[in-house]
C-alpha atoms as a PDB file:
ATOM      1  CA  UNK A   1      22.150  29.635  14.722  1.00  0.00           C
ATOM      2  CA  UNK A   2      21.395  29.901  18.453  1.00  0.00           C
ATOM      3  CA  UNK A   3      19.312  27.014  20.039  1.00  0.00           C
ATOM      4  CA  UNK A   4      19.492  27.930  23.156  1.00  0.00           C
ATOM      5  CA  UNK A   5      16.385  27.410  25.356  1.00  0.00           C
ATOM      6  CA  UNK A   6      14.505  26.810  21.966  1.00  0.00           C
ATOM      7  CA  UNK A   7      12.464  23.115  22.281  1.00  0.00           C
ATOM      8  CA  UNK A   8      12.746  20.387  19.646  1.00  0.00           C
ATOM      9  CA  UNK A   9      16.244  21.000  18.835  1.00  0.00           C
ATOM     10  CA  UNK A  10      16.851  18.231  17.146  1.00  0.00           C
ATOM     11  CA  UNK A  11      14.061  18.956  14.644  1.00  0.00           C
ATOM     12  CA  UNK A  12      15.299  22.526  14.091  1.00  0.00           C
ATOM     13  CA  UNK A  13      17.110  22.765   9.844  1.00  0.00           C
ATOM     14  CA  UNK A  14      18.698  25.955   8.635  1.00  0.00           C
ATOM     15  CA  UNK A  15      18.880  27.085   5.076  1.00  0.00           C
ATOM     16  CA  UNK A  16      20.122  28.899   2.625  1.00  0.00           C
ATOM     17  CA  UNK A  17      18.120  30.830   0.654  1.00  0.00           C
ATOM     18  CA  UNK A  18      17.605  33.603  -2.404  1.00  0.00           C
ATOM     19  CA  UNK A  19      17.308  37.287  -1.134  1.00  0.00           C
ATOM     20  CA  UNK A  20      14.888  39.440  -2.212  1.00  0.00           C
ATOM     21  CA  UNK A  21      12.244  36.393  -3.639  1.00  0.00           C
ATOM     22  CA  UNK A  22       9.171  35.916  -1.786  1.00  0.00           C
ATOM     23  CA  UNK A  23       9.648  32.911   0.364  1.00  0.00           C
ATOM     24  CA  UNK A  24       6.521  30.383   1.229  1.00  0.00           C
ATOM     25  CA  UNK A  25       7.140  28.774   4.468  1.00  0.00           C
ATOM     26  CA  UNK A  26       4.389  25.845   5.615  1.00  0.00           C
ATOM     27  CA  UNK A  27       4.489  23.624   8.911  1.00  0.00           C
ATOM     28  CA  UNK A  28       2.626  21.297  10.191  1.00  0.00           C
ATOM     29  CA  UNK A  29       2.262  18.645  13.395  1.00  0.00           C
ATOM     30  CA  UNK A  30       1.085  15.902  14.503  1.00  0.00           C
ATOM     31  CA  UNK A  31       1.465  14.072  17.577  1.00  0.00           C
ATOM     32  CA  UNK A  32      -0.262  11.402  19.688  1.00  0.00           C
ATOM     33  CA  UNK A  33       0.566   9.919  23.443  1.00  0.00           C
ATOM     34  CA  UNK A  34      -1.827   7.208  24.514  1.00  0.00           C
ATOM     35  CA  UNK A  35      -5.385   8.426  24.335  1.00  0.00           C
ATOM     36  CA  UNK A  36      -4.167  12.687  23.211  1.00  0.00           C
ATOM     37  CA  UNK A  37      -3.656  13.426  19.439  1.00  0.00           C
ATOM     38  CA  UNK A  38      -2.654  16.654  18.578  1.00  0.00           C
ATOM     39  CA  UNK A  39      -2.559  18.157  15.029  1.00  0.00           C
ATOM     40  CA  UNK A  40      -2.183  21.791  13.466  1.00  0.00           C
ATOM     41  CA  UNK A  41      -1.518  23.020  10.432  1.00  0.00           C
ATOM     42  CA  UNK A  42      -1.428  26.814  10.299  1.00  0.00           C
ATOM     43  CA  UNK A  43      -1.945  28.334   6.514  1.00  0.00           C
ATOM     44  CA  UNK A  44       1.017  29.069   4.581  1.00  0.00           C
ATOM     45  CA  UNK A  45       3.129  32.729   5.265  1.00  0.00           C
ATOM     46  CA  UNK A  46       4.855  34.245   3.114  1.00  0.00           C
ATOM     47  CA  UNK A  47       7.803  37.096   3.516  1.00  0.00           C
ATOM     48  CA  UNK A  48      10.701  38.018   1.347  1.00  0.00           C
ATOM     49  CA  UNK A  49      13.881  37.927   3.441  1.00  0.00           C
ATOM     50  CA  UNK A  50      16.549  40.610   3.298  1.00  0.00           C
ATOM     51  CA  UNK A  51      20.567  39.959   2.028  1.00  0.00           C
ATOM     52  CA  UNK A  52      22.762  39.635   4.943  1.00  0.00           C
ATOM     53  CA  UNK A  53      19.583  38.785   7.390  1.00  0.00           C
ATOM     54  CA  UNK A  54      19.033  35.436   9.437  1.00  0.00           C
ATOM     55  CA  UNK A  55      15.880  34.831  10.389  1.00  0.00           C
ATOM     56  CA  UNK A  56      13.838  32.151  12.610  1.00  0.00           C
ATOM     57  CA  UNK A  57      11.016  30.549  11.407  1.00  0.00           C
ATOM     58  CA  UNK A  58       9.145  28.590  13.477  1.00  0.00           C
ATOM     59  CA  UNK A  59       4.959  26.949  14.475  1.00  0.00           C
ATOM     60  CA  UNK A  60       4.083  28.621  17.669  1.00  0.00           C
ATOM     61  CA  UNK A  61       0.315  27.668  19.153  1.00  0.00           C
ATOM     62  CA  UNK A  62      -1.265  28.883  22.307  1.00  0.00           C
ATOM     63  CA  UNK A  63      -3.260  25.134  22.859  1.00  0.00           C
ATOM     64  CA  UNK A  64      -5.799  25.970  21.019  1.00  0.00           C
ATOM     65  CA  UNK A  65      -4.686  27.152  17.876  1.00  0.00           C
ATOM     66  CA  UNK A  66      -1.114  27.522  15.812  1.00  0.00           C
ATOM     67  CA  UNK A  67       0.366  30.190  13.581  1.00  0.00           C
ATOM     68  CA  UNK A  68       3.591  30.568  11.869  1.00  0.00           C
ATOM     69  CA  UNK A  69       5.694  32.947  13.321  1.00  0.00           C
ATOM     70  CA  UNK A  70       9.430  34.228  12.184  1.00  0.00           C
ATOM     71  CA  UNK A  71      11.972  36.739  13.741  1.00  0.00           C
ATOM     72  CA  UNK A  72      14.938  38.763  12.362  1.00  0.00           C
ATOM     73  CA  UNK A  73      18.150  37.510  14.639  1.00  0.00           C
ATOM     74  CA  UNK A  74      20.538  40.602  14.634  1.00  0.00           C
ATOM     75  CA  UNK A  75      24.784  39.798  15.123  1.00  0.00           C
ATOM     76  CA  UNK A  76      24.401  40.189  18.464  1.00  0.00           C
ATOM     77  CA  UNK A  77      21.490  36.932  19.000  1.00  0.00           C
ATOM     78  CA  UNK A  78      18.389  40.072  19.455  1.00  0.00           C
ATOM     79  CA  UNK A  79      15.413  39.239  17.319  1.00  0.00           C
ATOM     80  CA  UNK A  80      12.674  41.291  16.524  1.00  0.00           C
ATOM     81  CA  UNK A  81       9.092  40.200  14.642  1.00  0.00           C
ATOM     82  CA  UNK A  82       9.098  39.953  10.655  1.00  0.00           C
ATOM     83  CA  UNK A  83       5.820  40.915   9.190  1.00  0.00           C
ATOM     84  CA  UNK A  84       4.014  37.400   7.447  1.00  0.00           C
ATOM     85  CA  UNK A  85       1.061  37.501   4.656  1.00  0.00           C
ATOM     86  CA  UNK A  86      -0.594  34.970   3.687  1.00  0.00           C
ATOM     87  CA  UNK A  87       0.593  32.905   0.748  1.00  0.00           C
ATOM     88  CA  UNK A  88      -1.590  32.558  -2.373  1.00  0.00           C
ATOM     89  CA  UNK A  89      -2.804  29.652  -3.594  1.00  0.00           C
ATOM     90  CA  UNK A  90      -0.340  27.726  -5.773  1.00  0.00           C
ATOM     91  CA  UNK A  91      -2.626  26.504  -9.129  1.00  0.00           C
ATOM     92  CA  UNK A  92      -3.050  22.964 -10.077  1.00  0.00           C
ATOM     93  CA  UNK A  93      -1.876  21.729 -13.013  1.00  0.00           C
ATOM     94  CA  UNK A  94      -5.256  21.598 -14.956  1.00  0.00           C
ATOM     95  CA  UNK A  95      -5.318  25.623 -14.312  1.00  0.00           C
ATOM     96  CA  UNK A  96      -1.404  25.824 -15.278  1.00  0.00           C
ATOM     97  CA  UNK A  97      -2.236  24.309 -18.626  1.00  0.00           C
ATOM     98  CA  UNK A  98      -5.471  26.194 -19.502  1.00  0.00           C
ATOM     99  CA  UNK A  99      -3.226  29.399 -19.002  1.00  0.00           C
ATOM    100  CA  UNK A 100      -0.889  28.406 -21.673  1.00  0.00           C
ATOM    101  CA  UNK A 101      -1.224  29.712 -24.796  1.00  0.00           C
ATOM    102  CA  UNK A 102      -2.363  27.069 -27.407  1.00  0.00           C
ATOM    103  CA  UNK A 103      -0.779  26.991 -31.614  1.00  0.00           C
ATOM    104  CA  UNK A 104      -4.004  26.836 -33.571  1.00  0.00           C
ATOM    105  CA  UNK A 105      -2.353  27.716 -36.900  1.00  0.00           C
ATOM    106  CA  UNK A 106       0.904  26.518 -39.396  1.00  0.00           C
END
């Protein structure tokens, strides 16, 4: 993983994860010196990576508003934009079990 010029390194976590699943990424942050607080959370992305592809996910904001962004890193360190959609709405549990079938006989 390159982390060159990138900020927050310390913060930055690389994973392993299943090929051709849609994958639900999330972020969110919060931050406050002295009298500033700052805090964005950008809705939920989804995109289904490709075997044998690293990506980079990452918040991005302009100062006014944030988004989740994520690039395809190529073997030699080029990256290129992946395509995100919005990620549906997991349901709660009270909608998960009024989906589920229910015995009503011997």
């Amino acid at each position: 993983m390159r982390v060159e010029g990138l900020n927050f390194k310390d913060m930055i976590k690389e994973y392993v994860v299943e090929a051709g699943k849609p994958l639900t990424i999330s972020s969110n942050v919060h931050s406050s010196t002295g009298t500033v607080s700052y805090s964005c959370s950008p809705p939920a992305m989804t995109f289904t990576p490709v075997a044998g592809q690293d990506y980079d996910v990452f918040q991005d904001s302009n100062g006014r508003q944030c988004w989740l962004s994520a690039r395809r890193i190529d073997g030699h360190g080029m990256d290129e934009p992946v395509k995100l959609s919005p990620a549906s709405k997991c349901p709660d549990d009270d909608a998960v079990r009024a989906a589920r079938p229910v015995k009503t006989g011997p």
